[in-house]
C-alpha atoms as a PDB file:
ATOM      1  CA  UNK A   1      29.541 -74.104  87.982  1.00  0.00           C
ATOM      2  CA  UNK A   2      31.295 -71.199  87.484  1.00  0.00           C
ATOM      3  CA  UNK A   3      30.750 -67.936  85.807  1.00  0.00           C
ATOM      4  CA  UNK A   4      32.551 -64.382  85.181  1.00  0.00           C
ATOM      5  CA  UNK A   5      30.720 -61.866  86.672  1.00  0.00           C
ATOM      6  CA  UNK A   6      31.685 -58.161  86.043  1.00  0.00           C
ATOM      7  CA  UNK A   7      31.761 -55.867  89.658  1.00  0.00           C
ATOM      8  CA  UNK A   8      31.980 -52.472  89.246  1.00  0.00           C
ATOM      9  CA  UNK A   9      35.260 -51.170  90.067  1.00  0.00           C
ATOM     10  CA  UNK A  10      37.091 -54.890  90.659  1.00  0.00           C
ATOM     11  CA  UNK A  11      37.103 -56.179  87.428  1.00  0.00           C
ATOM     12  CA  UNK A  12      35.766 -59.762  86.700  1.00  0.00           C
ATOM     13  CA  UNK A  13      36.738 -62.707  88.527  1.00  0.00           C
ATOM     14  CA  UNK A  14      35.216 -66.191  88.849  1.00  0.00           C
ATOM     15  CA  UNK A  15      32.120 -66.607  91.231  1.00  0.00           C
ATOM     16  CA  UNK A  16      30.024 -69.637  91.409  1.00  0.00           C
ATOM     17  CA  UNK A  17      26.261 -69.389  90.338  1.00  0.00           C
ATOM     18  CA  UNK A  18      23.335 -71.167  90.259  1.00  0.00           C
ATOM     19  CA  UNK A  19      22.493 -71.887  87.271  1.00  0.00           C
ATOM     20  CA  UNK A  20      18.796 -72.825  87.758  1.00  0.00           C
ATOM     21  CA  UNK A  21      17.882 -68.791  89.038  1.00  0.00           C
ATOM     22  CA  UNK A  22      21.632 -66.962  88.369  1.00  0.00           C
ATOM     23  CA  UNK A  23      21.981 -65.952  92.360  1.00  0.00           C
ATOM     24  CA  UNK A  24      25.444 -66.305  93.868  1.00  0.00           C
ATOM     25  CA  UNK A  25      25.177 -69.399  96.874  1.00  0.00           C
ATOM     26  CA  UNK A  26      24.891 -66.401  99.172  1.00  0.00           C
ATOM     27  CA  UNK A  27      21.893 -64.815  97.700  1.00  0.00           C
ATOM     28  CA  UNK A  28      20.007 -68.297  97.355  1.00  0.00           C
ATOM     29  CA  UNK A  29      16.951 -67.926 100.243  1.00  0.00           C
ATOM     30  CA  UNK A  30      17.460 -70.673 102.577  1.00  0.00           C
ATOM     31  CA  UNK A  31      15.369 -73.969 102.214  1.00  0.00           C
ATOM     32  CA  UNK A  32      12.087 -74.229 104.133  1.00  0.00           C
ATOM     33  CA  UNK A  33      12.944 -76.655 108.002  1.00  0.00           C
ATOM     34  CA  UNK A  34       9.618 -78.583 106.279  1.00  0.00           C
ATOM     35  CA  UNK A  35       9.031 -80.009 103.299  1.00  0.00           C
ATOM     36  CA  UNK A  36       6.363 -77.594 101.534  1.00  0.00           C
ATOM     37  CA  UNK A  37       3.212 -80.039 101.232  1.00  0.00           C
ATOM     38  CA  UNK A  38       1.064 -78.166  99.117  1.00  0.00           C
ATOM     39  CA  UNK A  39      -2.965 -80.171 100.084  1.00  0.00           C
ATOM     40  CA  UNK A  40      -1.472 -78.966 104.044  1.00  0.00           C
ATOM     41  CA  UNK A  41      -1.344 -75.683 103.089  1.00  0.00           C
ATOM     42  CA  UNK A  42      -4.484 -75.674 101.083  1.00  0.00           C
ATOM     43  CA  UNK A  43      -6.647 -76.992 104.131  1.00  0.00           C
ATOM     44  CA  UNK A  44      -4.706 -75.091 106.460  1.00  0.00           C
ATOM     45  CA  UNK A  45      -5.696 -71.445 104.500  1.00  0.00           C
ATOM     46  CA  UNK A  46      -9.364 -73.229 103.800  1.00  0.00           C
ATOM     47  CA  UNK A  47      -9.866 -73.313 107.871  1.00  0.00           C
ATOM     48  CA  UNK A  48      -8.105 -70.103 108.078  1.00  0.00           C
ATOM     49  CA  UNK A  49     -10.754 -68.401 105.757  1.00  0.00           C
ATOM     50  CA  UNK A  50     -13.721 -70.348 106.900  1.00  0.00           C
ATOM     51  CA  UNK A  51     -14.706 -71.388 110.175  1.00  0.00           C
ATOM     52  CA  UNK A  52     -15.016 -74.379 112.160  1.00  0.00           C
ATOM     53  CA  UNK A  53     -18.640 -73.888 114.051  1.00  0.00           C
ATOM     54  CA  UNK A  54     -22.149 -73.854 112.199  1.00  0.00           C
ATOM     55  CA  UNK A  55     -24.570 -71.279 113.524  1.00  0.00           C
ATOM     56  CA  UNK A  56     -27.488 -72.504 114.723  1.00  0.00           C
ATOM     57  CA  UNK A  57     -31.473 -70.294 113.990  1.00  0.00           C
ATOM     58  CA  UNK A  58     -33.978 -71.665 116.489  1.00  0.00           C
ATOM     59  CA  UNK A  59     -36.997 -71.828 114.333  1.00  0.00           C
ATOM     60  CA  UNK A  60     -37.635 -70.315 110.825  1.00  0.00           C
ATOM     61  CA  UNK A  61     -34.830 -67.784 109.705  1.00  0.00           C
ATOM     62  CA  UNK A  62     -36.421 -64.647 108.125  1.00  0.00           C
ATOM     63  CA  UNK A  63     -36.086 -64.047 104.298  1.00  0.00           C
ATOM     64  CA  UNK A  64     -33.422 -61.057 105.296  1.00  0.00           C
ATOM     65  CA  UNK A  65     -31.496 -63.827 108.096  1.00  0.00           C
ATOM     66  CA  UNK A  66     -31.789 -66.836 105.171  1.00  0.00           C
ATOM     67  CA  UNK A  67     -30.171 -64.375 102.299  1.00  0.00           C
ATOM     68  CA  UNK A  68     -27.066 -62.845 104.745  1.00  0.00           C
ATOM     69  CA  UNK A  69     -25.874 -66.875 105.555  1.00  0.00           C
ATOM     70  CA  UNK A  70     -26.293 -67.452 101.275  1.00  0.00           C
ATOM     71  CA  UNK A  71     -24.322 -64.233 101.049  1.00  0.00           C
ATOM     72  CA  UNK A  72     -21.701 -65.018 103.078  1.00  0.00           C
ATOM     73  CA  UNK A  73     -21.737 -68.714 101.875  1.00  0.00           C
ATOM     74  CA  UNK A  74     -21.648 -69.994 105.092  1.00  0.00           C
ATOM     75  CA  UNK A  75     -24.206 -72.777 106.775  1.00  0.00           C
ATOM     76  CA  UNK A  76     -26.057 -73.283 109.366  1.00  0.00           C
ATOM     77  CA  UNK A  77     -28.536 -75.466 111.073  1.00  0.00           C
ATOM     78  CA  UNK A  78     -32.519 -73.935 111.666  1.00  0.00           C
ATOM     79  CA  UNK A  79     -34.053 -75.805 114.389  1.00  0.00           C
ATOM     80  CA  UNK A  80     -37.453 -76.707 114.547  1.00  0.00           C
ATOM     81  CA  UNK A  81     -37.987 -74.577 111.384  1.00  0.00           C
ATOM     82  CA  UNK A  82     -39.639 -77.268 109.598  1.00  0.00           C
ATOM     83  CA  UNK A  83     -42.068 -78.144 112.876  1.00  0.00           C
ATOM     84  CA  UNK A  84     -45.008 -76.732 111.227  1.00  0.00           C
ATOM     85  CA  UNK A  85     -45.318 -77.992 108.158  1.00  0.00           C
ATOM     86  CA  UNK A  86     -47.516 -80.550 106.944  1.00  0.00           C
ATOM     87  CA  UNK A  87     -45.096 -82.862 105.218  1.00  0.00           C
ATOM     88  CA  UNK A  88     -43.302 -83.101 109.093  1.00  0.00           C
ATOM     89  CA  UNK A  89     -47.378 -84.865 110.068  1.00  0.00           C
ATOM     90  CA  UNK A  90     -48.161 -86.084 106.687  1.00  0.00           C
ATOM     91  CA  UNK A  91     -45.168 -87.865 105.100  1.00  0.00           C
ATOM     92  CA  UNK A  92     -44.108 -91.276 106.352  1.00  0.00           C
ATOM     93  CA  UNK A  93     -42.846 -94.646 104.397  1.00  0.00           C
ATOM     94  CA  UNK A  94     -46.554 -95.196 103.801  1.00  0.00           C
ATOM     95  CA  UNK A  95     -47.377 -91.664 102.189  1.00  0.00           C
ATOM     96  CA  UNK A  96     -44.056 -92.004 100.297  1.00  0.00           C
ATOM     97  CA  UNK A  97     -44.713 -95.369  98.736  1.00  0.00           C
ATOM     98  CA  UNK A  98     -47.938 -94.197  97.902  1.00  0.00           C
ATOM     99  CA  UNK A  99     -47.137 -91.116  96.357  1.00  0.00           C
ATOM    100  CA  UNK A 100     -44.122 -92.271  94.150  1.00  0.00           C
ATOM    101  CA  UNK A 101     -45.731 -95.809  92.811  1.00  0.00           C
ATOM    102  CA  UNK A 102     -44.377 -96.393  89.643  1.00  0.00           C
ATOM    103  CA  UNK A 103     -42.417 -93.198  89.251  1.00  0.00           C
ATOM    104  CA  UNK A 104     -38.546 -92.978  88.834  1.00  0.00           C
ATOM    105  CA  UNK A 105     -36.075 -91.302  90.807  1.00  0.00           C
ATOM    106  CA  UNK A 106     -33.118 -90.189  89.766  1.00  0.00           C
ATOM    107  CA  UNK A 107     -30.315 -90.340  92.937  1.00  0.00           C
ATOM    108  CA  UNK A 108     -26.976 -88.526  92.783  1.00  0.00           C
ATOM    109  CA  UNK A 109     -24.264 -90.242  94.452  1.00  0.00           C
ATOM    110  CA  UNK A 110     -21.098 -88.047  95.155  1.00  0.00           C
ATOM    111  CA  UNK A 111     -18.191 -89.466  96.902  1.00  0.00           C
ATOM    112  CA  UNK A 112     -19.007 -87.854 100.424  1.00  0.00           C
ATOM    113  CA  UNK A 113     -22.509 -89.062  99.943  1.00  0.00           C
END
């Protein structure tokens, strides 16, 4: 395609244009060496942003520890926290079945389980 395009001081003469963003072939940026794959990028800035190691609390994070890891959104594992409670002793299959005779449970199933 061709188009007249005024320059100051030469007149107009015929230069060729794209007609999809009105850049001269010169102008036009130059076309990525890859293929842009948009989910690549996406992961690629998710692991950027967040990442790839879980802290780890040895025993029960304090109320101030528990609140700056839901802050930051960001997990982590607390070992041996639960050691001390009763349901650790107390609840089995037994105890379970027991407790939960003849009540419903509702179970969410997501696609990651």
């Amino acid at each position: 395609m061709s188009a007249h395009i005024a320059h100051p001081g030469s007149g107009s003469r015929p230069v060729s244009v794209s007609p999809a963003v009105g850049l001269h072939p010169s102008q036009m940026p130059s076309p990525p060496s890859e293929p842009c794959d948009p989910l690549r990028e996406l992961i690629s800035t998710f692991n950027e942003l967040n990442g790839s190691t879980v802290e780890e609390v040895l025993g029960e994070p304090s109320p101030l520890e528990f609140m700056r890891f839901v802050a930051r959104n960001t997990p982590f594992v607390a070992r041996g926290a639960a050691a001390a409670w009763k349901a650790v002793e107390e609840w089995d299959r037994g105890y379970l079945l027991r407790a939960m005779e003849g009540e419903k449970v509702n179970v969410a199933v997501t696609p990651r389980g």
